[in-house]
N, C-alpha and C. Protein backbone atom coordinates (compact mmCIF):
# COMPACT_ATOMS: atom_id res chain seq x y z
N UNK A 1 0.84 -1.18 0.00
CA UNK A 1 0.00 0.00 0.00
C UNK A 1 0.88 1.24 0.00
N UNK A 2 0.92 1.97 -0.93
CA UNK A 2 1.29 3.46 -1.29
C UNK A 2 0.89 4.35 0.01
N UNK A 3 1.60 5.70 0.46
CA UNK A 3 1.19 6.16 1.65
C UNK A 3 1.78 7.31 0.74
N UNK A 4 0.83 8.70 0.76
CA UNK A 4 0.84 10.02 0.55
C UNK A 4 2.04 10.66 1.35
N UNK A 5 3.36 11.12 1.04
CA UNK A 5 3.99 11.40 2.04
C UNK A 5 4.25 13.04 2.15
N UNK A 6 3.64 13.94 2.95
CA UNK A 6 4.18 15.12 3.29
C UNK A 6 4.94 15.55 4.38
N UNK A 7 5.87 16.12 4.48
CA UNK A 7 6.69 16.73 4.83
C UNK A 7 6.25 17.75 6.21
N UNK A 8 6.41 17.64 7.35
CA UNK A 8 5.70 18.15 8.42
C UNK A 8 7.06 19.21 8.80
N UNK A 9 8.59 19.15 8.48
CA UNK A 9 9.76 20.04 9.21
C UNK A 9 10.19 20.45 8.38
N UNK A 10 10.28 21.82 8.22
CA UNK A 10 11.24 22.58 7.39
C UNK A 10 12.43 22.12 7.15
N UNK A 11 12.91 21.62 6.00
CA UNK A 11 13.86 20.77 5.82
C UNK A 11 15.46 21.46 4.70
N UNK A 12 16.60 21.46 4.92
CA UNK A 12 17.29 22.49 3.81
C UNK A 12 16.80 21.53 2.87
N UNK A 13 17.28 22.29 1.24
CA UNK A 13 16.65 21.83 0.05
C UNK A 13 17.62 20.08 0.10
N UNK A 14 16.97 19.24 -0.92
CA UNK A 14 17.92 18.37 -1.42
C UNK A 14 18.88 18.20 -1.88
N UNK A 15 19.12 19.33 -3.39
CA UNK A 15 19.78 19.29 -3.90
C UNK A 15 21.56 19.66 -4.41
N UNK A 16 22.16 19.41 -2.74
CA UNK A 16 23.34 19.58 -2.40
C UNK A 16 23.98 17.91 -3.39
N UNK A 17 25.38 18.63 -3.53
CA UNK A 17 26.02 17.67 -4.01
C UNK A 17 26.42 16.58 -3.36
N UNK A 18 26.33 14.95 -4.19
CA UNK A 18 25.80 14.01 -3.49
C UNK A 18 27.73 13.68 -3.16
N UNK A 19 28.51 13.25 -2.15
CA UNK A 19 29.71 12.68 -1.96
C UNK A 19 29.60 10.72 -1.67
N UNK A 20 30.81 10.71 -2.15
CA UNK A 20 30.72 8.82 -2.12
C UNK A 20 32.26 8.47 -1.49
N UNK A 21 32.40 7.88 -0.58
CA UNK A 21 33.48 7.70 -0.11
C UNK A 21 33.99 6.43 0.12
N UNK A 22 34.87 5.67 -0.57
CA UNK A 22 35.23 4.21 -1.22
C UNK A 22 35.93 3.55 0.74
N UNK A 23 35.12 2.42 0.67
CA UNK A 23 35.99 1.49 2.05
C UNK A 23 36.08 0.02 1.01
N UNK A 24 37.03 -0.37 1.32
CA UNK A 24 37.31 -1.83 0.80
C UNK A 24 37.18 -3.02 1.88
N UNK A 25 35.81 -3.77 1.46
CA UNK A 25 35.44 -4.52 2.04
C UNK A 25 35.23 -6.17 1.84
N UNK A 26 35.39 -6.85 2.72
CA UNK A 26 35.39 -8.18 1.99
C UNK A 26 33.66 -8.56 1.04
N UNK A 27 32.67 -8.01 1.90
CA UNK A 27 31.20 -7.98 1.75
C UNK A 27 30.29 -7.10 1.60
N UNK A 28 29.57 -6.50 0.94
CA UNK A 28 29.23 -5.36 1.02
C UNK A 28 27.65 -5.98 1.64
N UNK A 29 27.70 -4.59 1.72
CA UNK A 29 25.56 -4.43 2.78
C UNK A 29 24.75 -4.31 1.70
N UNK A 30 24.46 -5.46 0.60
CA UNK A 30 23.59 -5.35 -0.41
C UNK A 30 22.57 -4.51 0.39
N UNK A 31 21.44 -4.17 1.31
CA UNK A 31 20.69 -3.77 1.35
C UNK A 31 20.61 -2.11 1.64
N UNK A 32 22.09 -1.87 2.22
CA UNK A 32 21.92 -0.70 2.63
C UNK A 32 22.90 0.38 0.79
N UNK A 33 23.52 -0.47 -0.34
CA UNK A 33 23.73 0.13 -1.56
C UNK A 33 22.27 0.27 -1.85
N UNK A 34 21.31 -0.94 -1.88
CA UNK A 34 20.17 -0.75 -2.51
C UNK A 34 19.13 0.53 -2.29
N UNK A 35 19.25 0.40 -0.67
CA UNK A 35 18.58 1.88 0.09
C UNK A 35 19.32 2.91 -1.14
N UNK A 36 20.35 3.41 -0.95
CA UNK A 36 20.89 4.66 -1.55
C UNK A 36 20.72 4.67 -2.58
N UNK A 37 20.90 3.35 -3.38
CA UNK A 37 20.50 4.03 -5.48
C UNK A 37 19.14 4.07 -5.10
N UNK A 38 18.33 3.41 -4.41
CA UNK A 38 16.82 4.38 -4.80
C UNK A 38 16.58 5.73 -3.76
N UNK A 39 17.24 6.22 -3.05
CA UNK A 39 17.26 7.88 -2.95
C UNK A 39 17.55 8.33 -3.62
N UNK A 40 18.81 7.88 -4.63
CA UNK A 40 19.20 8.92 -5.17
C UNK A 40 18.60 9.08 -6.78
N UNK A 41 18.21 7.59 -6.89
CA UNK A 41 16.91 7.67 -7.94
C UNK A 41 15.80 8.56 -7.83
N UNK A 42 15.26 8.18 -6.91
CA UNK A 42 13.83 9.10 -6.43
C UNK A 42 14.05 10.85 -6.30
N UNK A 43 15.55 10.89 -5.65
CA UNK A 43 15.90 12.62 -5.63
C UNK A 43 15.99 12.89 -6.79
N UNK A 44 16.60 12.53 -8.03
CA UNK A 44 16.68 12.67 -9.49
C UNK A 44 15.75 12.74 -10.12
N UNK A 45 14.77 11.89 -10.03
CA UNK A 45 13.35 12.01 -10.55
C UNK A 45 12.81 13.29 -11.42
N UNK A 46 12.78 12.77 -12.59
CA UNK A 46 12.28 14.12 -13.19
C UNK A 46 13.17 15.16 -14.14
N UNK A 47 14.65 15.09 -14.12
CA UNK A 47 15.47 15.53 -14.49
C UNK A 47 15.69 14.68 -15.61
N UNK A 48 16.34 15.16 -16.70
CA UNK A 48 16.52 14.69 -17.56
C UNK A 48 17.54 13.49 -17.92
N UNK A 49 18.11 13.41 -16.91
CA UNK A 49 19.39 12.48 -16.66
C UNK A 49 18.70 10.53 -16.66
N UNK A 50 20.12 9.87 -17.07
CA UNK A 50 19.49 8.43 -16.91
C UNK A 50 19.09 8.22 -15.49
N UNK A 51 19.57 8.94 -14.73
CA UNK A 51 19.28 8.79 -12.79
C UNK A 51 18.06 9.39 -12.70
N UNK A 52 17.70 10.27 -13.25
CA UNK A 52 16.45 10.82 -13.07
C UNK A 52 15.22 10.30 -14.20
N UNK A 53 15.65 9.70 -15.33
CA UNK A 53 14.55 9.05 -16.00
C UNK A 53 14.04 7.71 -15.05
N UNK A 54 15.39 6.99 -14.54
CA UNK A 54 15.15 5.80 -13.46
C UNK A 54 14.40 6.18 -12.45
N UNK A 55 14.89 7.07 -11.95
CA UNK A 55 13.84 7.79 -10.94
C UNK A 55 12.65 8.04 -11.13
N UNK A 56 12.12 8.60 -12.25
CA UNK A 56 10.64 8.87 -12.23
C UNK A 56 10.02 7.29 -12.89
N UNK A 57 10.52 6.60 -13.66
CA UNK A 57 9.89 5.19 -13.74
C UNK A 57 9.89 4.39 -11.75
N UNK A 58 11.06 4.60 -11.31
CA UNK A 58 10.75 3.79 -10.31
C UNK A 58 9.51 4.49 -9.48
N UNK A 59 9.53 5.65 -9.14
CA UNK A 59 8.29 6.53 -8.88
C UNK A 59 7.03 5.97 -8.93
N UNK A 60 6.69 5.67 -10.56
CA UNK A 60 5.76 5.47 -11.48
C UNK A 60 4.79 3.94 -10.73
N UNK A 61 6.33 3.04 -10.50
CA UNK A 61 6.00 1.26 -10.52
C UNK A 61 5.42 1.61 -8.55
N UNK A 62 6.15 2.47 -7.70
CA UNK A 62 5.82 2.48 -6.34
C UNK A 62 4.28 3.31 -6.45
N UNK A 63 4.32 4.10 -7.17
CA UNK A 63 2.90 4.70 -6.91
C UNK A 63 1.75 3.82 -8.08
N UNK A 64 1.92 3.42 -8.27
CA UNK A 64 0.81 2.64 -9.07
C UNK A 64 -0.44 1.86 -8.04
N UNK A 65 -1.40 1.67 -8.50
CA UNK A 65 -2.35 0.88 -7.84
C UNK A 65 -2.42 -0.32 -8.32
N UNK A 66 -2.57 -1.55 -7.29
CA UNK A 66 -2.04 -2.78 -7.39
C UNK A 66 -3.57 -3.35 -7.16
């Protein structure tokens, strides 16, 4: 189930530049890379970019009615 989400705290904008900082690991946290490409999908959303075309399709498949 889809949930309407608004924003209740004045928040600074998003669109600060995103930083990535490399650790070499034997294993990575499949779940917590997965968390971040879809923020940074969903923040992209809408922009003309392949991150932001991904973004507004993934958008598209979460807000749909099932």
């Amino acid at each position: 189930m889809v949930r309407n989400y608004q924003r209740k705290t004045q928040r600074p904008s998003s669109d600060r530049n995103l930083r990535v900082a490399f650790t070499r690991r034997e294993q990575i946290d499949v779940e917590k890379v997965a968390e971040v490409l879809i923020r940074v999908a969903l923040r992209e959303a809408g922009t003309g970019s392949q991150a932001g075309q991904a973004g507004t399709y993934l958008r598209d498949l979460l807000g749909s009615e099932r």
